[in-house]
Protein backbone atom coordinates (compact mmCIF):
# COMPACT_ATOMS: atom_id res chain seq x y z
CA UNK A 1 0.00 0.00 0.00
CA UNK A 2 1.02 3.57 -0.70
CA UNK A 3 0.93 5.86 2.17
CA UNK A 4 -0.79 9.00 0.95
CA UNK A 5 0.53 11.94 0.87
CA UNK A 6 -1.90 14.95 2.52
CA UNK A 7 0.23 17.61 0.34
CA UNK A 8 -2.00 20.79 -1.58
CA UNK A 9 -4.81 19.91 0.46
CA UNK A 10 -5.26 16.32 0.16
CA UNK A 11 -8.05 15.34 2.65
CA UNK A 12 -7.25 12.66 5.63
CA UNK A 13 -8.40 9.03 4.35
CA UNK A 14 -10.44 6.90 6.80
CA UNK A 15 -8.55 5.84 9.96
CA UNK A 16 -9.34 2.45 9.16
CA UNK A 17 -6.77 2.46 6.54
CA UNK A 18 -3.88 2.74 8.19
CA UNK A 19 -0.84 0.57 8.27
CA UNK A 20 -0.63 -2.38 10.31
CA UNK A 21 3.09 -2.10 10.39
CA UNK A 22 3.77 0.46 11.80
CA UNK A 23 0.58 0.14 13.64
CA UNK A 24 -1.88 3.30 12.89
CA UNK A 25 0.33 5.23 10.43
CA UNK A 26 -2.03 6.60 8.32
CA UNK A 27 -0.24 9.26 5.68
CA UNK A 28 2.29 12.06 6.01
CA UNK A 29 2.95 15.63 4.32
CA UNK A 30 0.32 18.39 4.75
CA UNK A 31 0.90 21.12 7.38
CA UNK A 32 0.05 21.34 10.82
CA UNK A 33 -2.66 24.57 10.09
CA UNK A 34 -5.41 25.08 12.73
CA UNK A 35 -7.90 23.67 10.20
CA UNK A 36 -5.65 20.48 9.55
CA UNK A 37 -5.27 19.80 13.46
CA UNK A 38 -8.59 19.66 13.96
CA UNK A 39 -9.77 18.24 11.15
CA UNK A 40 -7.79 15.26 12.66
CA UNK A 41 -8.69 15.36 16.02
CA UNK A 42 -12.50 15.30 14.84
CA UNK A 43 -11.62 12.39 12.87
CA UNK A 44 -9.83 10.37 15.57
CA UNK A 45 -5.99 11.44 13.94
CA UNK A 46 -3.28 12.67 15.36
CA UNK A 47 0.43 14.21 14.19
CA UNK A 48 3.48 12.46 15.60
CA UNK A 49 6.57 12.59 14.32
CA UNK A 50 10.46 13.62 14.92
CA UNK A 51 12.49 16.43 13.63
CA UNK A 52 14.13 14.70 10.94
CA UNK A 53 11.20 13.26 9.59
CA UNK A 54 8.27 14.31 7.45
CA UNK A 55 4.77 15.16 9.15
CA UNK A 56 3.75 12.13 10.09
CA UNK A 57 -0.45 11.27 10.93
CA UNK A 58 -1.86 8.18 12.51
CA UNK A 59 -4.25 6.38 14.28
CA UNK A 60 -3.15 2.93 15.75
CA UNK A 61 -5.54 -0.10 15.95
CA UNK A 62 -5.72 0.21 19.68
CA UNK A 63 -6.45 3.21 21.51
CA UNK A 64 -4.96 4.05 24.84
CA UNK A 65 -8.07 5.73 26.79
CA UNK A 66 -8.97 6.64 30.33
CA UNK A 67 -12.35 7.18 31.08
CA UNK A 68 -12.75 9.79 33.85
CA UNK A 69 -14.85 7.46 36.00
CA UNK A 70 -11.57 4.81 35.61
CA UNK A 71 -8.97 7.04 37.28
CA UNK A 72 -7.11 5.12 39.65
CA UNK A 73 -5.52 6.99 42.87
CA UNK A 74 -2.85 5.07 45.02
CA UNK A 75 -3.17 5.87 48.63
CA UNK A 76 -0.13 8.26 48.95
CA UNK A 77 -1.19 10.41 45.90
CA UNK A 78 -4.99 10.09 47.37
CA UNK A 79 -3.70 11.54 50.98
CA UNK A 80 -1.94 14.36 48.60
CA UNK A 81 -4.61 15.77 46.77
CA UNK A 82 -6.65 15.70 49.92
CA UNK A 83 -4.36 17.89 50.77
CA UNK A 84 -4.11 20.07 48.35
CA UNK A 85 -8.05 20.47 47.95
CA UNK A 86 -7.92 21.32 51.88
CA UNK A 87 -5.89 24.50 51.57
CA UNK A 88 -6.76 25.68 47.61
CA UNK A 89 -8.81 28.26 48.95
CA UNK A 90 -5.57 29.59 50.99
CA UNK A 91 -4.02 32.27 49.47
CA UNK A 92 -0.39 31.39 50.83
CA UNK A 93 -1.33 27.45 50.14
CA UNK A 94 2.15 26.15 48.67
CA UNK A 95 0.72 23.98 46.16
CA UNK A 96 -2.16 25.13 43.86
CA UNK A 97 -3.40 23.90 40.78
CA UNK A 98 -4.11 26.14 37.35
CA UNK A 99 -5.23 26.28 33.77
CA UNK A 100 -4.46 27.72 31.08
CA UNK A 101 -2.00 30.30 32.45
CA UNK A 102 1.79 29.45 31.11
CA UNK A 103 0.52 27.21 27.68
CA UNK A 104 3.80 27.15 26.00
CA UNK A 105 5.52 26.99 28.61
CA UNK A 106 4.14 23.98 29.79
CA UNK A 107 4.30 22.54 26.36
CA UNK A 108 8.56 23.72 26.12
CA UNK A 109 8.54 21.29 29.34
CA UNK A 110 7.00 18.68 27.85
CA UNK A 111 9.64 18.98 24.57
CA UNK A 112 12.93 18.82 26.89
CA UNK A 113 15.05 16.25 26.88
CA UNK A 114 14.58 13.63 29.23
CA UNK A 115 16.60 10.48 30.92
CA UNK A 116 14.56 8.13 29.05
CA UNK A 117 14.15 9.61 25.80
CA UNK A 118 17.09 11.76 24.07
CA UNK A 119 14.81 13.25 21.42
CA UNK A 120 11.51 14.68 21.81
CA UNK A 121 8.54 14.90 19.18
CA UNK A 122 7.39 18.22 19.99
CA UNK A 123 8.94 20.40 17.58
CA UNK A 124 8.88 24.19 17.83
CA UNK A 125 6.66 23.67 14.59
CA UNK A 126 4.20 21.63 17.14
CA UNK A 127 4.66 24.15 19.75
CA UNK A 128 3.19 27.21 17.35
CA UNK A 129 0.78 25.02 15.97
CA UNK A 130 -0.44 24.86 19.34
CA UNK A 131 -0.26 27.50 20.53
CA UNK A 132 -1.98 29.04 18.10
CA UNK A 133 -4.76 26.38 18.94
CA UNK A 134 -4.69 27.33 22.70
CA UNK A 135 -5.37 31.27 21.45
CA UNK A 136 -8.53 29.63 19.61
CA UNK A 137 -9.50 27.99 22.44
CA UNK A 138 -9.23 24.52 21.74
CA UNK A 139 -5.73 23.57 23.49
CA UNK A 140 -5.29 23.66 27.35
CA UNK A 141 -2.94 23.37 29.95
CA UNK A 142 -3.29 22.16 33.43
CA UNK A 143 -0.17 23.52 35.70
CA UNK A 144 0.73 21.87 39.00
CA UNK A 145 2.83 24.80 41.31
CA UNK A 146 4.88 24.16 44.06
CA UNK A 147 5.74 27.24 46.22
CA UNK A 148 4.81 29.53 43.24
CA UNK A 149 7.46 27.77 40.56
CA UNK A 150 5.83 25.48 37.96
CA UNK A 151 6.22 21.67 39.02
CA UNK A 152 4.20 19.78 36.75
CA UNK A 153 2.09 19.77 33.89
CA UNK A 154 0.04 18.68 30.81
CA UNK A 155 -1.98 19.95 28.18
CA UNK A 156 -4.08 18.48 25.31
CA UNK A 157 -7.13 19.89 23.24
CA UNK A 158 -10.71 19.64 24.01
CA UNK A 159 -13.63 19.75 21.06
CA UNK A 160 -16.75 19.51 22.15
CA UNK A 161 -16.93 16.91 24.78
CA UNK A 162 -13.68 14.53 24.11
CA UNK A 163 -10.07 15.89 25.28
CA UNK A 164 -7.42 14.48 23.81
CA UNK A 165 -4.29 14.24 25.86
CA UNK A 166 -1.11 15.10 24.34
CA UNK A 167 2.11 15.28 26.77
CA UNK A 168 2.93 15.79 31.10
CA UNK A 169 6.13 16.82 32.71
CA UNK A 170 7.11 16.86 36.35
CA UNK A 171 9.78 18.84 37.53
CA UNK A 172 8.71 17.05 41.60
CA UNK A 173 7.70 13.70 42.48
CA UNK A 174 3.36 13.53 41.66
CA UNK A 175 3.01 16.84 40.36
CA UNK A 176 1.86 15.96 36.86
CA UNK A 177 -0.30 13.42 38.62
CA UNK A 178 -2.08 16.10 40.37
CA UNK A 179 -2.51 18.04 37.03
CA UNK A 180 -4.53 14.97 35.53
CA UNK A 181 -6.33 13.98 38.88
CA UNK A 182 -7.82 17.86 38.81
CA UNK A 183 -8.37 17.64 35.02
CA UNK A 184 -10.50 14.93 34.92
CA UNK A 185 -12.54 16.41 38.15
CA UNK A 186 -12.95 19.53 35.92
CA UNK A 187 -13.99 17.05 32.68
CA UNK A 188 -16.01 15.27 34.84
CA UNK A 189 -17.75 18.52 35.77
CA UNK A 190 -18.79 19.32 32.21
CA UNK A 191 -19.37 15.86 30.94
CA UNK A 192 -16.51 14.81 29.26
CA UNK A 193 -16.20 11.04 29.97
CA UNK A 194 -13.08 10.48 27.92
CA UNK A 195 -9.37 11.30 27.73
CA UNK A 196 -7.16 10.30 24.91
CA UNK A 197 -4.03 8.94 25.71
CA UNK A 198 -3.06 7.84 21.83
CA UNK A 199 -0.54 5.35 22.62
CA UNK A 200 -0.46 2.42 25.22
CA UNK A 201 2.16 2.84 28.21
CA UNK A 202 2.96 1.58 31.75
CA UNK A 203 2.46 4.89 33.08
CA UNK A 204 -0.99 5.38 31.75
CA UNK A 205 -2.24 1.83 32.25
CA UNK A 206 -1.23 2.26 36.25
CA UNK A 207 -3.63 5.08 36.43
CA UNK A 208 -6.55 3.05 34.89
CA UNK A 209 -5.84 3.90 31.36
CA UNK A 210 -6.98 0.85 28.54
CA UNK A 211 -6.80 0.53 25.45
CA UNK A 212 -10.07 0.25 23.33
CA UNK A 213 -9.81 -0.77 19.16
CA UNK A 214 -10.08 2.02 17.32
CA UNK A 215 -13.61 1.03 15.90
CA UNK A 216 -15.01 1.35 19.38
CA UNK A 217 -13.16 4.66 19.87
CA UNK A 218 -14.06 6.11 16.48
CA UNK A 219 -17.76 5.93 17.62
CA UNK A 220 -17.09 7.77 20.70
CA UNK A 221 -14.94 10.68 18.80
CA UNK A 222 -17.83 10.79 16.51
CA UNK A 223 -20.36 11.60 19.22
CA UNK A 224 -18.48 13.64 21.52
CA UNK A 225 -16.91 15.89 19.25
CA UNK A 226 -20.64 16.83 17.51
CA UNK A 227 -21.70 18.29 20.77
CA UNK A 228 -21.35 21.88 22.32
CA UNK A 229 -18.45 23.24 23.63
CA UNK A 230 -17.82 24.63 27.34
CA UNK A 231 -16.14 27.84 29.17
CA UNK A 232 -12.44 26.92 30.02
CA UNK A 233 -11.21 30.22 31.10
CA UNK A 234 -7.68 30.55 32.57
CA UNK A 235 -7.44 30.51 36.37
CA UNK A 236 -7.27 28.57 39.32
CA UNK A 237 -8.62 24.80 38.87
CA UNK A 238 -10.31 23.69 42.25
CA UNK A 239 -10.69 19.94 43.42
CA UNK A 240 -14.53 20.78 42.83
CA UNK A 241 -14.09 20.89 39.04
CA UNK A 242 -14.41 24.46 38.76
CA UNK A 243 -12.24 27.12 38.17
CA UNK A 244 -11.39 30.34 39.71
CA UNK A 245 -10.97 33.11 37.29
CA UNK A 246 -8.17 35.31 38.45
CA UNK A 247 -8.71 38.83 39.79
C-alpha cells in the first residue's frame, strides 16, 4: 500500500486504513494549520513525528483511553490531593493547581530532553501550531505549582466533549499526577467522559488507562466531538471541578 501523501490539500483518508506495520500510520505531508489539526482530532488522527522526519499522521488499531470514571488513585497520591483540595482556597497554600495560564511553557517542558528519551517529538513547529490552537481555544494546559514555581504539567485539546491528551512533565515527584487527577474532576464537571491517551504505556495503564480498538473509539470521537463546547477560562482549577478566574 502507498501511504498518501496529505500535500495541496489532500483530505485525511479513513482511519481504518492505516498501516498495520507500523501500527496506525495513516499518511504524512500536509501542514500542521489550525484547520488540519482539527480536522484530525474530529476524525480520531493525530500528528506524531520527529524532527528529521516528514509530518507524520496516525491512528493505531488500539487506543490508549482513560475514562474519567476509571482514574485510579494510590493511597499516597490520594492523601496528597486531599491535601491540596484542603488549603486551595488559601491564598499562601504552597501547592495550587491552574489552567491555562503558562501554555507554552508547559508545552517547552513537555519537549525537553529527558533520561529516558534523548529526542523529543514536539517540535517548535508543534509548539506554534499549538499555541496558536490554545489562542482559539481549543488547546489547554493544566499547571501543578509548588511554592509559586511550575512543578508539573500537561496539556491536550478539548472539542466539544472529548479531550485528547497530548504530553505531562514533572519537575517534583506527583506533580503531573495532580494536574490529571484535577483535570478529569474539571472534565467530569462538564461531561466529558473520555481522555485520549493515543498510545499504550505503563504509566498510563497504572492510572486506569486501557486501550479500546479504534472502531469502538471512532464511535465515541464521533459523538463527543458533535456536541457543544464549554467555558475553560484561565485561572485557578479547584478539586470541585471548577475554576477560579483570576482577579
Amino acid at each position: 500500500m502507498t501511504l498518501p501523501c496529505l500535500d495541496n490539500g489532500v483530505p485525511f483518508p479513513a482511519a481504518s486504513q492505516a498501516l498495520k506495520e507500523p501500527d496506525g500510520l495513516l499518511a504524512f505531508g500536509g501542514d500542521l494549520s489550525a484547520c488540519r489539526l482539527l480536522q484530525a482530532y474530529r476524525l480520531g488522527i493525530f500528528p506524531w513525528y520527529s524532527a528529521d522526519q516528514p509530518l507524520l499522521w496516525w491512528s493505531p488499531s488500539l487506543r490508549m483511553v482513560l475514562r474519567c470514571d476509571n482514574l485510579k488513585i494510590s493511597q499516597s497520591l490520594g492523601k496528597l490531593l486531599k491535601r491540596v483540595a484542603r488549603h486551595e482556597y488559601q491564598p499562601d497554600s504552597p501547592l495550587k493547581v491552574t489552567t491555562n495560564t503558562c501554555f507554552e511553557t508547559v508545552m517547552r517542558a513537555c519537549a525537553a530532553p529527558r533520561d529516558t528519551h534523548a529526542g523529543t517529538w514536539i517540535t517548535s513547529e508543534m509548539i506554534a501550531a499549538y499555541t496558536q490552537l490554545h489562542r482559539q481555544g481549543y488547546a489547554h494546559s493544566i499547571e501543578t505549582w509548588v511554592d509559586g514555581r511550575l512543578a508539573g504539567g500537561l496539556y491536550g485539546v478539548c472539542i466539544g466533549r472529548m479531550f485528547y491528551g497530548e504530553s505531562m512533565f514533572s519537575y517534583r515527584s506527583n506533580a503531573s499526577k495532580i494536574a490529571l487527577a484535577w483535570l478529569v474532576r474539571f472534565l467530569k464537571a462538564n461531561q466529558v467522559p473520555w481522555i485520549d491517551c493515543q498510545q499504550d504505556t505503563p504509566h498510563l495503564a497504572s492510572m486506569g488507562a486501557q486501550s479500546l480498538p479504534r472502531a469502538a473509539f471512532l464511535r465515541h470521537v464521533s459523538e463527543a466531538v458533535s456536541q457543544p463546547g464549554f467555558n475553560w477560562p484561565a485561572g485557578q482549577l479547584l478539586a470541585d471541578g471548577t475554576i477560579v478566574a483570576p482577579v
